[in-house]
C-alpha atoms as a PDB file:
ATOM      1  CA  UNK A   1       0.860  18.296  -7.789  1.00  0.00           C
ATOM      2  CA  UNK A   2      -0.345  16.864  -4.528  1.00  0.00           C
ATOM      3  CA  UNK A   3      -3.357  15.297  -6.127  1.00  0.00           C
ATOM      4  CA  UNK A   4      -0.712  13.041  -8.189  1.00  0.00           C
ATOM      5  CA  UNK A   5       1.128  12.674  -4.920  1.00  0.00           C
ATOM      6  CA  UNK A   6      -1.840  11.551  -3.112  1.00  0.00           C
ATOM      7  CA  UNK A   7      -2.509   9.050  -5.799  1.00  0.00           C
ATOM      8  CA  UNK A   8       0.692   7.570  -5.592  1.00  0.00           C
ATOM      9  CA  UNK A   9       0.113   6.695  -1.945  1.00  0.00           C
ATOM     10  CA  UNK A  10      -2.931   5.802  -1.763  1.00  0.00           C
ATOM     11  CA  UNK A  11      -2.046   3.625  -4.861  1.00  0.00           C
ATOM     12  CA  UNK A  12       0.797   1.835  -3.102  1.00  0.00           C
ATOM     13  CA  UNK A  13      -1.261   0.910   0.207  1.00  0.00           C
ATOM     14  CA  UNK A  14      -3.747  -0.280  -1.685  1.00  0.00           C
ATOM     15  CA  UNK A  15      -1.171  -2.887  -2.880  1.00  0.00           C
ATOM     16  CA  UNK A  16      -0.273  -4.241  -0.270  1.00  0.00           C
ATOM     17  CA  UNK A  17      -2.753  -6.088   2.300  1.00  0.00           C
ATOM     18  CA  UNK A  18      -3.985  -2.997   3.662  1.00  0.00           C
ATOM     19  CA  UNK A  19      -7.854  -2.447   2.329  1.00  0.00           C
ATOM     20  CA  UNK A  20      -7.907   0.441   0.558  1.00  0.00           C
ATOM     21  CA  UNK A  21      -9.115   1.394  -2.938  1.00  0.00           C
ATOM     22  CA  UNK A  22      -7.297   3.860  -5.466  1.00  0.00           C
ATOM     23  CA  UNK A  23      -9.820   3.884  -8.215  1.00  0.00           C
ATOM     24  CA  UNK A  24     -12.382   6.349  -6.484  1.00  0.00           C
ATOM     25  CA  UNK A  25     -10.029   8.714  -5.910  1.00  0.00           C
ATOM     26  CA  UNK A  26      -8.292   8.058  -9.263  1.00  0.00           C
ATOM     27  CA  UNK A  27     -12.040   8.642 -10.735  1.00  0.00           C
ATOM     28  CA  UNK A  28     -12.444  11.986  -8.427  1.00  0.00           C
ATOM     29  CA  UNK A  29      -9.250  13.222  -9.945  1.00  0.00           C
ATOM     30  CA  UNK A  30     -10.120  12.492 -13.594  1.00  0.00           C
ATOM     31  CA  UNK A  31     -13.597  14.167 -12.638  1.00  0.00           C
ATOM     32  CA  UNK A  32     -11.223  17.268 -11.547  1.00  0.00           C
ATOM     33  CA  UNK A  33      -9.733  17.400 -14.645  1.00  0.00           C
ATOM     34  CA  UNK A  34      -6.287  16.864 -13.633  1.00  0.00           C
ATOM     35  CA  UNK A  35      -3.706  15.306 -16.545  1.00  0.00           C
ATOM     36  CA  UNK A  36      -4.993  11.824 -17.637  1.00  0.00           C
ATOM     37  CA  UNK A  37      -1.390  10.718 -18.379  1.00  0.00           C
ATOM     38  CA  UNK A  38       0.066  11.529 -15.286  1.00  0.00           C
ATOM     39  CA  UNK A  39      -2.590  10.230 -12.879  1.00  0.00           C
ATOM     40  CA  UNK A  40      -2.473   7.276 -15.365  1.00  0.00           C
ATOM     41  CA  UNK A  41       1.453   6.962 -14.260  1.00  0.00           C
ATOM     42  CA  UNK A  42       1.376   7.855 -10.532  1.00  0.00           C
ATOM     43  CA  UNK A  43      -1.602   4.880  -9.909  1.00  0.00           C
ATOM     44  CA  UNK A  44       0.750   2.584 -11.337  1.00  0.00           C
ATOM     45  CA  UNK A  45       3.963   3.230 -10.637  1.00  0.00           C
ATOM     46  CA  UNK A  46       2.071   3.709  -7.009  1.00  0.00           C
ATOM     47  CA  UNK A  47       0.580   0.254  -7.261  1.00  0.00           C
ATOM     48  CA  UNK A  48       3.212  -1.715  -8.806  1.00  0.00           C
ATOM     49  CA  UNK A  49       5.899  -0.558  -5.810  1.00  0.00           C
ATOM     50  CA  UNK A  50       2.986  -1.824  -3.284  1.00  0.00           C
ATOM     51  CA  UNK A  51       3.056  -5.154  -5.107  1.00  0.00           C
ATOM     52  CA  UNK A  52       7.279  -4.925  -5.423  1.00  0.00           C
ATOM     53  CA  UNK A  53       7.039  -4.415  -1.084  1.00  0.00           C
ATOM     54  CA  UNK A  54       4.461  -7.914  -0.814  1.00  0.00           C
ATOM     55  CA  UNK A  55       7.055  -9.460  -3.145  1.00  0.00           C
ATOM     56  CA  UNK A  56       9.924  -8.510  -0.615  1.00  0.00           C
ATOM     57  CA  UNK A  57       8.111  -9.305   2.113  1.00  0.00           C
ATOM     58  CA  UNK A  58       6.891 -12.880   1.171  1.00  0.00           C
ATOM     59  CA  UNK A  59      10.942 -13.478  -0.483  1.00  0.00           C
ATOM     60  CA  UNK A  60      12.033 -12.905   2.828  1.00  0.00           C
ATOM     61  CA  UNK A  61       9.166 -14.503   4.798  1.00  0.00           C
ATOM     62  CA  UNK A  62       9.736 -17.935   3.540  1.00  0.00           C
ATOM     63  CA  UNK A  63      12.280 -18.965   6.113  1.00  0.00           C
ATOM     64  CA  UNK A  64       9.883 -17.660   8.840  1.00  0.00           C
ATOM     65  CA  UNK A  65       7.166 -19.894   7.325  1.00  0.00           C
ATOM     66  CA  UNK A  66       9.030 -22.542   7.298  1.00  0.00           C
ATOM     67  CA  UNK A  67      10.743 -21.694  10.946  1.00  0.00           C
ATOM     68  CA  UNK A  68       6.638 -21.859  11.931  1.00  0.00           C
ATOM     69  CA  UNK A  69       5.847 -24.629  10.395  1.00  0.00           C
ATOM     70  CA  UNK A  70       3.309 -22.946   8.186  1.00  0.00           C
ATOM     71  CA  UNK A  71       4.839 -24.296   5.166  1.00  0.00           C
ATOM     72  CA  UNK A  72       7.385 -27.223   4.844  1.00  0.00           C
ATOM     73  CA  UNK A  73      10.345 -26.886   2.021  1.00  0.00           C
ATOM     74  CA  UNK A  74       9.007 -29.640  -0.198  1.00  0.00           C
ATOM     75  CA  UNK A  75       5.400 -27.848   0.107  1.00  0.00           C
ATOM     76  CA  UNK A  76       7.310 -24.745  -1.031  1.00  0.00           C
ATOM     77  CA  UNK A  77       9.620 -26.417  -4.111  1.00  0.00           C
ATOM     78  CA  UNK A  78       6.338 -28.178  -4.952  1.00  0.00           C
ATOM     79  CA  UNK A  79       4.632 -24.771  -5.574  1.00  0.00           C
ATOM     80  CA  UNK A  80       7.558 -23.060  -6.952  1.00  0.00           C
ATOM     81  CA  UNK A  81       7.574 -25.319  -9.665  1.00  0.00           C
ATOM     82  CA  UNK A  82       3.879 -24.686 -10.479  1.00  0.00           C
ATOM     83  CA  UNK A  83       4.707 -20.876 -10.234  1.00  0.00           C
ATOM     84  CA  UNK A  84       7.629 -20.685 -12.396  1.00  0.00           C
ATOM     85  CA  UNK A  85       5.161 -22.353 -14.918  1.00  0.00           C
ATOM     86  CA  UNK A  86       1.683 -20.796 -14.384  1.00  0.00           C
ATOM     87  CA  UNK A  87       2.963 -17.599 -12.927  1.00  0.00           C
ATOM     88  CA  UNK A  88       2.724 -15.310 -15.635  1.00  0.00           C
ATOM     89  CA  UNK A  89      -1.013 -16.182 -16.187  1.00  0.00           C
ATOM     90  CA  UNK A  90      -1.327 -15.772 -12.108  1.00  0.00           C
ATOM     91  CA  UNK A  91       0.639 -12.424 -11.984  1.00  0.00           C
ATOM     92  CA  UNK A  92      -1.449 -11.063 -14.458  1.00  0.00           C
ATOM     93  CA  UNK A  93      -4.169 -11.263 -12.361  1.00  0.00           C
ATOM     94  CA  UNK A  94      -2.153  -9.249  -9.683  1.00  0.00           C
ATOM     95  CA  UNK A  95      -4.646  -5.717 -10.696  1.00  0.00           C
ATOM     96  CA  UNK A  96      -8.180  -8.022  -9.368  1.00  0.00           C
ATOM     97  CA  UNK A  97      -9.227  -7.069  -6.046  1.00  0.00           C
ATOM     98  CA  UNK A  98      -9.134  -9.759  -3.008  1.00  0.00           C
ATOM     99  CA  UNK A  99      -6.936 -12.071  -5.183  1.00  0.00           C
ATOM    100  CA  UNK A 100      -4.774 -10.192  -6.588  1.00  0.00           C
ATOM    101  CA  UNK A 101      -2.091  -8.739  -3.505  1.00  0.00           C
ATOM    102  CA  UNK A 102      -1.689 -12.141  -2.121  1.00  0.00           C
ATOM    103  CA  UNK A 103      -0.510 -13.564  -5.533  1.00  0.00           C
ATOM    104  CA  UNK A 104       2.576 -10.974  -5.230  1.00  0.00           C
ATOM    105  CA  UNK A 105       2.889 -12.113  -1.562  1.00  0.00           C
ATOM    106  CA  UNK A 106       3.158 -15.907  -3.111  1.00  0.00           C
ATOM    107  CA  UNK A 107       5.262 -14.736  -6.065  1.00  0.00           C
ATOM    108  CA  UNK A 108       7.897 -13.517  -3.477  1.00  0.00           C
ATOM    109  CA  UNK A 109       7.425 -16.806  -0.834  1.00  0.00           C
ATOM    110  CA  UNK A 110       8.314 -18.757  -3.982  1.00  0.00           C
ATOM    111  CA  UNK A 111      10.900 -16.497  -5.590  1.00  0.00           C
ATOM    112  CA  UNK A 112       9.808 -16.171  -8.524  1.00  0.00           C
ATOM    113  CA  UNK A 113      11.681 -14.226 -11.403  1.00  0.00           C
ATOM    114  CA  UNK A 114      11.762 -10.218 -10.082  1.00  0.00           C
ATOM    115  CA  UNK A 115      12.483  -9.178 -13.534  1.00  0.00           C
ATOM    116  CA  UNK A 116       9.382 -11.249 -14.967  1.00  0.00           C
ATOM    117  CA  UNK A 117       7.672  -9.988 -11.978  1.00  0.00           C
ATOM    118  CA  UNK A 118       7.940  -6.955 -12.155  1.00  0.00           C
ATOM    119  CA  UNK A 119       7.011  -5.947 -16.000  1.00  0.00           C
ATOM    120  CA  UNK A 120       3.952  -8.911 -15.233  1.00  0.00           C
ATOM    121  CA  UNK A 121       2.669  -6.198 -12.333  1.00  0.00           C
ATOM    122  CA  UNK A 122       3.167  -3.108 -14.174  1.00  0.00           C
ATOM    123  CA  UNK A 123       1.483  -4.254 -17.081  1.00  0.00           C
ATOM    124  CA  UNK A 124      -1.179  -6.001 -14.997  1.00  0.00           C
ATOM    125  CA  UNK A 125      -1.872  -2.737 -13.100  1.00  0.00           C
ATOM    126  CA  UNK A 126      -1.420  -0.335 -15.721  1.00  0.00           C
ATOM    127  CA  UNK A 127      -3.947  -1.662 -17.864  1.00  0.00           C
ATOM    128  CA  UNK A 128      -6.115  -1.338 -14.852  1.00  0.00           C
ATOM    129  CA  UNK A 129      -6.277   1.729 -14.513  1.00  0.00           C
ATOM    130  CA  UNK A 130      -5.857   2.223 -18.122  1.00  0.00           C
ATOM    131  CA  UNK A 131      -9.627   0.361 -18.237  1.00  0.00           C
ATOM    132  CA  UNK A 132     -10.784   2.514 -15.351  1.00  0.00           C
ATOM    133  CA  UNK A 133      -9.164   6.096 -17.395  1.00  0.00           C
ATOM    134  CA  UNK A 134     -11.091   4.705 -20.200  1.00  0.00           C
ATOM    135  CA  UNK A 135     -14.404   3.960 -18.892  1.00  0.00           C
ATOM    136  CA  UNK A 136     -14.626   6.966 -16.393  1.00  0.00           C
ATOM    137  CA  UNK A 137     -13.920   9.116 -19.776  1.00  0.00           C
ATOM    138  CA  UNK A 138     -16.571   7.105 -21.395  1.00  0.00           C
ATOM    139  CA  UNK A 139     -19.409   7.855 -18.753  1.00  0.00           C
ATOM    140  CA  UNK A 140     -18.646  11.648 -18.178  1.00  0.00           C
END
């Protein structure tokens, strides 16, 4: 059990803007034999609630962006209107590496949808690791 626990956590840092990658040790573990399914769930669940905490944080950031002067509010209704458009196809591209935390940073700085948000990352980052199950299978 603490394998899957371990892969939960080390799932959700890696989803926020911490560095830190969850498909070695998801790999290791498959390599170990433990349950396929469940390691499958505990990387994403893992991942996606990393993604829901950038989300928070950027929903709630926006006034201190705009209190800084890092962004001004037409900037930010300018970009929330491309988001609300294009977001899906961005949010999907949540599970790519570099890119791919920021965009649920942004998502939350423009408010996007939560509900949309939220099955957009879990589907994002459960097919994934879904890719990674499958290929590791593949090689071994």
């Amino acid at each position: 059990m603490m394998a899957y626990i371990t892969l939960f956590f080390v799932s959700f840092i890696s989803a926020t803007l911490f560095p830190l990658g969850s498909e070695a040790l998801l790999v290791l573990n498959i390599n170990q034999n433990y349950n396929i399914y469940l390691l499958l769930f505990f990387a994403t669940i893992g991942n996606s609630l990393g993604s829901l905490v950038n989300y928070f944080l950027g929903y709630k950031g926006e006034s201190y962006l705009e209190n800084r002067k890092i962004l001004d509010k037409k900037r930010i209704d300018k970009y929330k209107k491309y988001f609300d458009k294009y977001g899906v196809y961005c949010l999907l591209f949540s599970w790519a590496p570099i890119v791919g935390d920021p965009l649920t940073f942004i998502a939350g700085v423009l408010k996007y949808d939560l509900k949309k948000f939220i099955f957009l990352v879990l589907l994002a980052k459960f097919l994934r690791y879904l890719f990674i199950v499958f290929t590791t299978l593949a090689i071994i």
